[in-house]
C-alpha atoms as a PDB file:
ATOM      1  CA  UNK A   1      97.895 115.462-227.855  1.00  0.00           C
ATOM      2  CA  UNK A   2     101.054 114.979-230.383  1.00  0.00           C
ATOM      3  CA  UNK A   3     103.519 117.075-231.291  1.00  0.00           C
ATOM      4  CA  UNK A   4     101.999 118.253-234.347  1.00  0.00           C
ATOM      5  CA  UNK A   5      99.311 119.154-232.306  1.00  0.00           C
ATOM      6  CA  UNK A   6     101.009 121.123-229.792  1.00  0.00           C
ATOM      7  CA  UNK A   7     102.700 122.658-232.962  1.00  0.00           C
ATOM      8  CA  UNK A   8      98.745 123.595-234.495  1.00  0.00           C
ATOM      9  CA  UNK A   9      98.317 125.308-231.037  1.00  0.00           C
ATOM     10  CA  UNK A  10     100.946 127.478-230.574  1.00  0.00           C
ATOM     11  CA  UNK A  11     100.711 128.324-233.929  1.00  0.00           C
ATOM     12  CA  UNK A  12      97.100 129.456-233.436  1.00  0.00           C
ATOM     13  CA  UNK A  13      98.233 131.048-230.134  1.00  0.00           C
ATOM     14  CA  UNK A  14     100.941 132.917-232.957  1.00  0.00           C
ATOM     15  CA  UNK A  15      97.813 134.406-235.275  1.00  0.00           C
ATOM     16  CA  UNK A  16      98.832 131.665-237.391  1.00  0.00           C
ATOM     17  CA  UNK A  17     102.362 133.505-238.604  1.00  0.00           C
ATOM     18  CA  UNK A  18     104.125 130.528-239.558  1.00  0.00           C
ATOM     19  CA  UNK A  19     106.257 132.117-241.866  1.00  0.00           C
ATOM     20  CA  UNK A  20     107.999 134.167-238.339  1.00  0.00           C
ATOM     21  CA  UNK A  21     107.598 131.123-236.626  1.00  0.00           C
ATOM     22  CA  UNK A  22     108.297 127.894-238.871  1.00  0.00           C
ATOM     23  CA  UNK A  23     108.092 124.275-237.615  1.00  0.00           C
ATOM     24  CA  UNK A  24     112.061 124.016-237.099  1.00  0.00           C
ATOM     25  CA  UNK A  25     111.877 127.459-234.723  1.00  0.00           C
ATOM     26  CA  UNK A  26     108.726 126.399-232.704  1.00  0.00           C
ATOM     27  CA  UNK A  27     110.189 122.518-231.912  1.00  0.00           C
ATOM     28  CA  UNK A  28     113.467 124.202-230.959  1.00  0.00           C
ATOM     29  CA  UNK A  29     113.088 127.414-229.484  1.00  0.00           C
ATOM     30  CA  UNK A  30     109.315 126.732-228.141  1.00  0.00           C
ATOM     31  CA  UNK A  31     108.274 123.562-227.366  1.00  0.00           C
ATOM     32  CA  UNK A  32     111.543 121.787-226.314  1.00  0.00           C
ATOM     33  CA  UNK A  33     112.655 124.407-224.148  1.00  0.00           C
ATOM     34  CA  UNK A  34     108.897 124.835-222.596  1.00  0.00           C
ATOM     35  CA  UNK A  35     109.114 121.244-221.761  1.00  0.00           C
ATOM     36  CA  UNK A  36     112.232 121.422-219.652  1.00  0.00           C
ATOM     37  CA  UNK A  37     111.819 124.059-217.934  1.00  0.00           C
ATOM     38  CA  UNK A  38     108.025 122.740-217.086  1.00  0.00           C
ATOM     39  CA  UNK A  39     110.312 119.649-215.800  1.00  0.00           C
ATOM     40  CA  UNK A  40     112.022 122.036-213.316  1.00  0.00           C
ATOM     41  CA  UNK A  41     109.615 124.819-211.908  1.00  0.00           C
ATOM     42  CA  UNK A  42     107.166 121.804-211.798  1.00  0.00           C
ATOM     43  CA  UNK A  43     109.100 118.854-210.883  1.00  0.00           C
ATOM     44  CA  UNK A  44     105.659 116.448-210.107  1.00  0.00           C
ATOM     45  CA  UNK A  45     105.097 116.754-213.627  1.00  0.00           C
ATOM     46  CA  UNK A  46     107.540 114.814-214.622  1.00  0.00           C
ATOM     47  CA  UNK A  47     108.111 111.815-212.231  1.00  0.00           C
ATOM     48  CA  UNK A  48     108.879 108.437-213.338  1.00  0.00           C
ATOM     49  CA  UNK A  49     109.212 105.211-211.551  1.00  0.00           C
ATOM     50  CA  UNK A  50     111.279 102.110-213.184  1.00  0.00           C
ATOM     51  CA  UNK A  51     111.602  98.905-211.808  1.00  0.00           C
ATOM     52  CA  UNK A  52     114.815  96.483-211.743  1.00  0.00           C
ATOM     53  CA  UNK A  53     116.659  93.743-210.603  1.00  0.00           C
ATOM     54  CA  UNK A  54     119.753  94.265-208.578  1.00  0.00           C
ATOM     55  CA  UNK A  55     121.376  91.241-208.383  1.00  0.00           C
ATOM     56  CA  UNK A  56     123.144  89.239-205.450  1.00  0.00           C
ATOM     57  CA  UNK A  57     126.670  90.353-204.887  1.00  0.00           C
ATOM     58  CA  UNK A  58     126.447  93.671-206.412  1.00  0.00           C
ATOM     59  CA  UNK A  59     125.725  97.276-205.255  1.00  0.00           C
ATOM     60  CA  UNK A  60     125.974  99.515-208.011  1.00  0.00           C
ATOM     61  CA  UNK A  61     123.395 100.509-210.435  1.00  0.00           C
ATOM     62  CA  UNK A  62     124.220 102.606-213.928  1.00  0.00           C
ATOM     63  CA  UNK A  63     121.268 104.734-213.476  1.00  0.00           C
ATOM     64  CA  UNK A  64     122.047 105.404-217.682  1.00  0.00           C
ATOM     65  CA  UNK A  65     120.962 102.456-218.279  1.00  0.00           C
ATOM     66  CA  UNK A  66     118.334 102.023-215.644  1.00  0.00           C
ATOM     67  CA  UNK A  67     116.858 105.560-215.607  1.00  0.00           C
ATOM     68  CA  UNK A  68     118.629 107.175-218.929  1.00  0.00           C
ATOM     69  CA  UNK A  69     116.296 109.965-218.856  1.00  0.00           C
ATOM     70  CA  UNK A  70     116.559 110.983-214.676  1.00  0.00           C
ATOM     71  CA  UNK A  71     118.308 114.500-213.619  1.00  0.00           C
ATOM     72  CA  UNK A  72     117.172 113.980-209.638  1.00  0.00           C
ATOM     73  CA  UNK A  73     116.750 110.812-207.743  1.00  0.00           C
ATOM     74  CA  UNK A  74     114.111 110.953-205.301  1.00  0.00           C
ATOM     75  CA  UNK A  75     113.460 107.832-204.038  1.00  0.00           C
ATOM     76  CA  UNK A  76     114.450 104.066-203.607  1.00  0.00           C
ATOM     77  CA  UNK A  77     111.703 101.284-202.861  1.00  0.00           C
ATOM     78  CA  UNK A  78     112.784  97.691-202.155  1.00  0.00           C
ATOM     79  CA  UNK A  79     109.729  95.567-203.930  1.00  0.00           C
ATOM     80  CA  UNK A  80     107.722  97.338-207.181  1.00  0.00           C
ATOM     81  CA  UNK A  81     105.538 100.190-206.829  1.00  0.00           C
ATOM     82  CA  UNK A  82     105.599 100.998-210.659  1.00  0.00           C
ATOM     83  CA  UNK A  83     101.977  99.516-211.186  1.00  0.00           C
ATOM     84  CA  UNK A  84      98.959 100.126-209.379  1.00  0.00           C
ATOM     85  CA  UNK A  85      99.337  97.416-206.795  1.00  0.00           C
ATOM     86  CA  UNK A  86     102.882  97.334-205.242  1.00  0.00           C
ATOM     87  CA  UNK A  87     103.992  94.110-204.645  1.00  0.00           C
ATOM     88  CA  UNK A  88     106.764  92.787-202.111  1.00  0.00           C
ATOM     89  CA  UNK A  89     110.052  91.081-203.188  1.00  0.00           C
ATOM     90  CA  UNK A  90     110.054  87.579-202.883  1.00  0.00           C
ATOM     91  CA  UNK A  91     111.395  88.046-199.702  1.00  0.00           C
ATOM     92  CA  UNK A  92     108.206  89.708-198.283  1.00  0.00           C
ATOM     93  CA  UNK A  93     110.088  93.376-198.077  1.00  0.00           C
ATOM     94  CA  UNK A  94     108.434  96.568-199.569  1.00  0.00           C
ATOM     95  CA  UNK A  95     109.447  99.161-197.846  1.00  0.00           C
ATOM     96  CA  UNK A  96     111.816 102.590-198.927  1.00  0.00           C
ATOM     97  CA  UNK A  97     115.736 102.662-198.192  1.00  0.00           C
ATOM     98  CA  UNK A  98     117.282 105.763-196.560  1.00  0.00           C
ATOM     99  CA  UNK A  99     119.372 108.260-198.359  1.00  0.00           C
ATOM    100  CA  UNK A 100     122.843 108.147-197.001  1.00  0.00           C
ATOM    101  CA  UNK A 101     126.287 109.203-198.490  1.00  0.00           C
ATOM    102  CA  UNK A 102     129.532 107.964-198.867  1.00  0.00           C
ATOM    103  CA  UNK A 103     130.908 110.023-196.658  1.00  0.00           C
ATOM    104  CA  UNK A 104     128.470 108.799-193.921  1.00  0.00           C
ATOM    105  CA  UNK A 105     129.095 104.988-194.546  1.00  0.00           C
ATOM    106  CA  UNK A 106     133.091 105.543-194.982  1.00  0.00           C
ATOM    107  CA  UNK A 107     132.787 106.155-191.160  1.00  0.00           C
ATOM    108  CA  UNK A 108     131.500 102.433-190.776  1.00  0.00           C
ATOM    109  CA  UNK A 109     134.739  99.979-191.474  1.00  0.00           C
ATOM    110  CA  UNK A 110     134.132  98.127-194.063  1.00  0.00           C
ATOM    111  CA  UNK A 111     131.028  99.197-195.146  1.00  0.00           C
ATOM    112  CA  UNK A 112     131.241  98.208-198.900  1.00  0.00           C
ATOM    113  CA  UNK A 113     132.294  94.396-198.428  1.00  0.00           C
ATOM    114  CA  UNK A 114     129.130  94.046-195.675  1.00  0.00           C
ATOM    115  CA  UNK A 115     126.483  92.151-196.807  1.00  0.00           C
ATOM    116  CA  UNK A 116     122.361  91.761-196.090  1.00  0.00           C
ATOM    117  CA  UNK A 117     119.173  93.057-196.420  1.00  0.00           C
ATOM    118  CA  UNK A 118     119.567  96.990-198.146  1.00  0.00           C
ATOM    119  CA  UNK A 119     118.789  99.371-195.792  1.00  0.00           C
ATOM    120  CA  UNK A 120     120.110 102.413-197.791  1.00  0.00           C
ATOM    121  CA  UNK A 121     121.215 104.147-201.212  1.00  0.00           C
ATOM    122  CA  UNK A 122     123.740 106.446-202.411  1.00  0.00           C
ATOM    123  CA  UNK A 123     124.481 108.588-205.545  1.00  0.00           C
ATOM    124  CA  UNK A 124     127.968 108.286-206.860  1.00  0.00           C
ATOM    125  CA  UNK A 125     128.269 111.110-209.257  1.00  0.00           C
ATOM    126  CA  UNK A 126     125.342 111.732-211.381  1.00  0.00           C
ATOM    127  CA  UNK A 127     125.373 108.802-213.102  1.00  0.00           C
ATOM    128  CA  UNK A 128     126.027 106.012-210.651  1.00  0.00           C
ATOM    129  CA  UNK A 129     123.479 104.369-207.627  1.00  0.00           C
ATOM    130  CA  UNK A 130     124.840 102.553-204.693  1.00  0.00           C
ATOM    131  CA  UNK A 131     123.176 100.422-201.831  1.00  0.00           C
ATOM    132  CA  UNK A 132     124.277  99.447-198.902  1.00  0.00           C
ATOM    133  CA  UNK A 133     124.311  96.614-197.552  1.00  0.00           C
ATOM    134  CA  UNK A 134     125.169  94.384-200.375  1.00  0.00           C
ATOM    135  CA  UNK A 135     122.625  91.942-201.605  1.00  0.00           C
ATOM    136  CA  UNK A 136     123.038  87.933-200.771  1.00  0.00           C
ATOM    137  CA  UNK A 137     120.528  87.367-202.873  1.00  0.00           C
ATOM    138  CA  UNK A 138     118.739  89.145-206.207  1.00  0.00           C
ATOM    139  CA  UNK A 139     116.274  92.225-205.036  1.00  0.00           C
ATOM    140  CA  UNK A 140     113.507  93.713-206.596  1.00  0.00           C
ATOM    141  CA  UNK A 141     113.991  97.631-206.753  1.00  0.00           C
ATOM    142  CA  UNK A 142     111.909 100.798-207.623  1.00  0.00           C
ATOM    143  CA  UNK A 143     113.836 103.702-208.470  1.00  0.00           C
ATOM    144  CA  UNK A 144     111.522 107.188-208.741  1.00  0.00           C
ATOM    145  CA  UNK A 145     113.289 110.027-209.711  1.00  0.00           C
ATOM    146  CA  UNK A 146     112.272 113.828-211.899  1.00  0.00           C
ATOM    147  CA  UNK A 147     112.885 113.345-215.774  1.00  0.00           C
ATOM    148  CA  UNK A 148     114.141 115.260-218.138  1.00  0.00           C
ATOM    149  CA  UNK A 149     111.717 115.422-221.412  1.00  0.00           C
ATOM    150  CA  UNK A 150     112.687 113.549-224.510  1.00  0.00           C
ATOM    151  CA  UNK A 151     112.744 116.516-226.923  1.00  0.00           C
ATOM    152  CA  UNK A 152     110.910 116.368-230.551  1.00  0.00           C
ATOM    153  CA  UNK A 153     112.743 116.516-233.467  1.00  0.00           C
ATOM    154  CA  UNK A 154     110.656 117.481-237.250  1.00  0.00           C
ATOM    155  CA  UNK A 155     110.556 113.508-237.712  1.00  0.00           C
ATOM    156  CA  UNK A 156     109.032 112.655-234.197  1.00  0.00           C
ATOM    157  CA  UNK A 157     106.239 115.058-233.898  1.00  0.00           C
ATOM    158  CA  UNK A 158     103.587 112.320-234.545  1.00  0.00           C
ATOM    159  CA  UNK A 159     104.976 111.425-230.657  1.00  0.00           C
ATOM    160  CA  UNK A 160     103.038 112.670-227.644  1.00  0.00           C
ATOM    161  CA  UNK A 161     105.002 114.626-224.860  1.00  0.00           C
ATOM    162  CA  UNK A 162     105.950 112.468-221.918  1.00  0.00           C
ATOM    163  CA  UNK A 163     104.167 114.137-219.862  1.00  0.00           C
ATOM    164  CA  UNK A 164     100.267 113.657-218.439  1.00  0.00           C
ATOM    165  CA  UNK A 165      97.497 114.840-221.009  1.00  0.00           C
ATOM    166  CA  UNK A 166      96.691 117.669-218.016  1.00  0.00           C
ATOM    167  CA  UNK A 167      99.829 119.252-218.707  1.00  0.00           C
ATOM    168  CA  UNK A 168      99.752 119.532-222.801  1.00  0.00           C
ATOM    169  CA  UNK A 169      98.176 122.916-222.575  1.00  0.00           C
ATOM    170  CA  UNK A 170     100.614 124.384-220.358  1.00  0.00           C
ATOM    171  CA  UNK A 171     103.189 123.568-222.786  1.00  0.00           C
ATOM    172  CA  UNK A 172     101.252 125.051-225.953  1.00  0.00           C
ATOM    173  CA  UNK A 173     101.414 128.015-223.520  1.00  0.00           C
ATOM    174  CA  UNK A 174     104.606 128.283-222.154  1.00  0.00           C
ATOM    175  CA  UNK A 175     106.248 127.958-225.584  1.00  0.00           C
ATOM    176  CA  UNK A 176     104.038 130.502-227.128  1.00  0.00           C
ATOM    177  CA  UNK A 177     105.630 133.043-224.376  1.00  0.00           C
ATOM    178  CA  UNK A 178     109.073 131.862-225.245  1.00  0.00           C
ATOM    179  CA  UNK A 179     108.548 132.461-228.711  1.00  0.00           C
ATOM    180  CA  UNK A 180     106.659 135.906-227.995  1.00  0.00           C
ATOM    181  CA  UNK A 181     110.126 137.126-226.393  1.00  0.00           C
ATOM    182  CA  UNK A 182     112.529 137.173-229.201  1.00  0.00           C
ATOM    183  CA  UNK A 183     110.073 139.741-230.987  1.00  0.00           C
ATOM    184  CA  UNK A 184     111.377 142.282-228.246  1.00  0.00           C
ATOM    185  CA  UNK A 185     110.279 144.770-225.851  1.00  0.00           C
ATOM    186  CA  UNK A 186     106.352 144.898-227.468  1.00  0.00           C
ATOM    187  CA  UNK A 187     105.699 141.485-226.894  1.00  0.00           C
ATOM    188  CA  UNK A 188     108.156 140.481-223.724  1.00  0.00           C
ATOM    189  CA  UNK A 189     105.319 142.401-221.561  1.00  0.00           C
ATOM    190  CA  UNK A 190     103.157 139.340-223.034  1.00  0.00           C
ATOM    191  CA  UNK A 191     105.313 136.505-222.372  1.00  0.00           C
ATOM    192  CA  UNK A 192     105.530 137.851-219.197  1.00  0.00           C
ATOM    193  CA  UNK A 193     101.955 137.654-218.277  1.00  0.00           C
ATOM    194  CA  UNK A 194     101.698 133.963-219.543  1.00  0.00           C
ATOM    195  CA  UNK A 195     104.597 132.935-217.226  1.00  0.00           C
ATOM    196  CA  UNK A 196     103.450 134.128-214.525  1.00  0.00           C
ATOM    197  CA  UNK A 197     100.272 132.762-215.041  1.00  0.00           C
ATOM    198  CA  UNK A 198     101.591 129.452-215.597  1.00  0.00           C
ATOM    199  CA  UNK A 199     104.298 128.883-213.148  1.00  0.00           C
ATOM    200  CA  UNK A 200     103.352 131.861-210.478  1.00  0.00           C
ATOM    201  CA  UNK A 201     103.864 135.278-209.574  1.00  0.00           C
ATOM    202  CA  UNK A 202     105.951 135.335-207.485  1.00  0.00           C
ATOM    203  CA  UNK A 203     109.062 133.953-209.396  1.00  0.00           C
ATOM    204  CA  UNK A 204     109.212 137.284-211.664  1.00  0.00           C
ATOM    205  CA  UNK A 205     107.881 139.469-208.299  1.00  0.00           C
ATOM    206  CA  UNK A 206     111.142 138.467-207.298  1.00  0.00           C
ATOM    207  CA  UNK A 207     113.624 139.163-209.784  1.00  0.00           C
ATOM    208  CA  UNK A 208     112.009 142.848-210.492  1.00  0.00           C
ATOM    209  CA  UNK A 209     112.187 143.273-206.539  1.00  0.00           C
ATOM    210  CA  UNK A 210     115.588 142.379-206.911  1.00  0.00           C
ATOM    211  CA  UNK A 211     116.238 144.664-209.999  1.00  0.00           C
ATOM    212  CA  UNK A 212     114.374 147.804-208.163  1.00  0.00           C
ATOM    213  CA  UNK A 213     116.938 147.273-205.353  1.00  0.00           C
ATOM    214  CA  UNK A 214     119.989 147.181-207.720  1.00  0.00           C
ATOM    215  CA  UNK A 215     118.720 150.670-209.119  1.00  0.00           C
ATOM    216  CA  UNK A 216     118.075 151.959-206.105  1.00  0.00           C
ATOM    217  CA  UNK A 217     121.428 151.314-204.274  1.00  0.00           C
ATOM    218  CA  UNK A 218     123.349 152.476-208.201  1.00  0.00           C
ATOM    219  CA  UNK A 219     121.282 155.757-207.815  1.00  0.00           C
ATOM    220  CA  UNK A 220     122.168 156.324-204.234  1.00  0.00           C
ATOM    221  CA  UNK A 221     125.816 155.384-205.470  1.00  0.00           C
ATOM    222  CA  UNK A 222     126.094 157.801-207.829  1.00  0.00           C
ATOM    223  CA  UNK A 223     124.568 160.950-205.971  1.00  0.00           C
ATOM    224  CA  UNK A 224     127.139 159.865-203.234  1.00  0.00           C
ATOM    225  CA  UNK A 225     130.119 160.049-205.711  1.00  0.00           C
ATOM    226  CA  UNK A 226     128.302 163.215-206.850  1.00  0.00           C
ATOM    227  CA  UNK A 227     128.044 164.854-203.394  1.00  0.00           C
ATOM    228  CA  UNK A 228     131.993 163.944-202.703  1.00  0.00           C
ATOM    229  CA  UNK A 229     133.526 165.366-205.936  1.00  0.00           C
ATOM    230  CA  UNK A 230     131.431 169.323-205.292  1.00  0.00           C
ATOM    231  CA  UNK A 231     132.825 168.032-201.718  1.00  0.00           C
ATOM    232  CA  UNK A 232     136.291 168.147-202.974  1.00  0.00           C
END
């Protein structure tokens, strides 16, 4: 499925009102946001896996240029899993590195000059990978991590979404209800249904428990300020 034909779905989903919803408003305010948030309330939708070589002598990795598109790192793999068949460095290793910190490894004196085998990774920042100890010779590496979606544009919508065929229809879907909610309180009731159907009760159980609550405690508040002022 392409763009365009996400866009011919929703817009059937729509009752075929593309003059309310035109191709600019459904890319921006449907289907890009859909996608994201898809990305975070379902993160094994989006997980990607990149190989690379970390050379000898050096422990940093610009995961922008490695993994441009990553918001989450979730794993490290010395050897390459990306295919079907992982295969082992030439060094015979395949195996996963632990997550540490650099606050862990600042306890260890020393601990960036050391050098050997990697036995784990850190995240500088957001943008930055680290692993410790530092290679003596090149190392093959597998970095998996959650992705955020490359958003369409009107000039890429002959793309498909990044994501498996299995989940096109959940984004027809989720940025149908996105779009239903700017027509206000008659259609928000909608939009509300398809959510929940898509990503699960219980996240909008939630927030109206949470709203019922509020009410509740501002109602007792104000018969209590009620009750003191006949008091006084």
């Amino acid at each position: 499925m392409t763009g365009s034909d996400l866009l011919q779905s929703i817009w059937l989903k729509l009752g075929g009102n593309t003059t309310f919803y035109p191709e600019t408003e459904v890319i921006v305010n449907g289907i890009n946001p859909a996608m994201r948030l898809i990305a975070m309330l379902k993160p094994e939708s989006l997980t990607q896996r990149v190989a690379l070589t970390l050379v000898a002598e050096t422990s940093l990795i610009d995961l922008r240029e490695h993994a441009p598109r990553s918001w989450m790192l979730r794993r490290v793999m010395l050897g390459t899993v990306t295919g079907d068949t992982p295969t082992k460095t030439d060094y015979g290793e395949l195996r996963a590195l632990v997550r540490t910190s650099v606050a862990k490894l600042s306890w260890e004196r020393n601990w960036f000059s050391k050098r050997g085998t990697p036995t784990d990774y850190y995240q500088h920042g957001r943008e930055w990978m680290g692993v410790y100890k530092r290679p003596t010779a090149d190392r093959t590496l597998t970095l998996i991590y959650r992705a955020i979606p490359t958003a369409f544009t009107t000039g890429t919508m002959d793309a498909s979404p990044v994501f498996a065929d299995v989940w096109h229809p959940l984004i027809a879907d989720v940025a149908t209800a996105l779009l239903l909610i700017k027509e206000g309180e008659t259609q928000i009731q909608k939009a509300q249904g398809i959510l929940s159907l898509a990503f699960g009760r219980e996240l909008f159980g939630a927030a109206r428990q949470r709203a019922g609550t509020l009410a509740r405690e501002t109602a007792a508040h104000s018969r209590g300020q009620q009750v003191q002022a006949v008091a006084q």
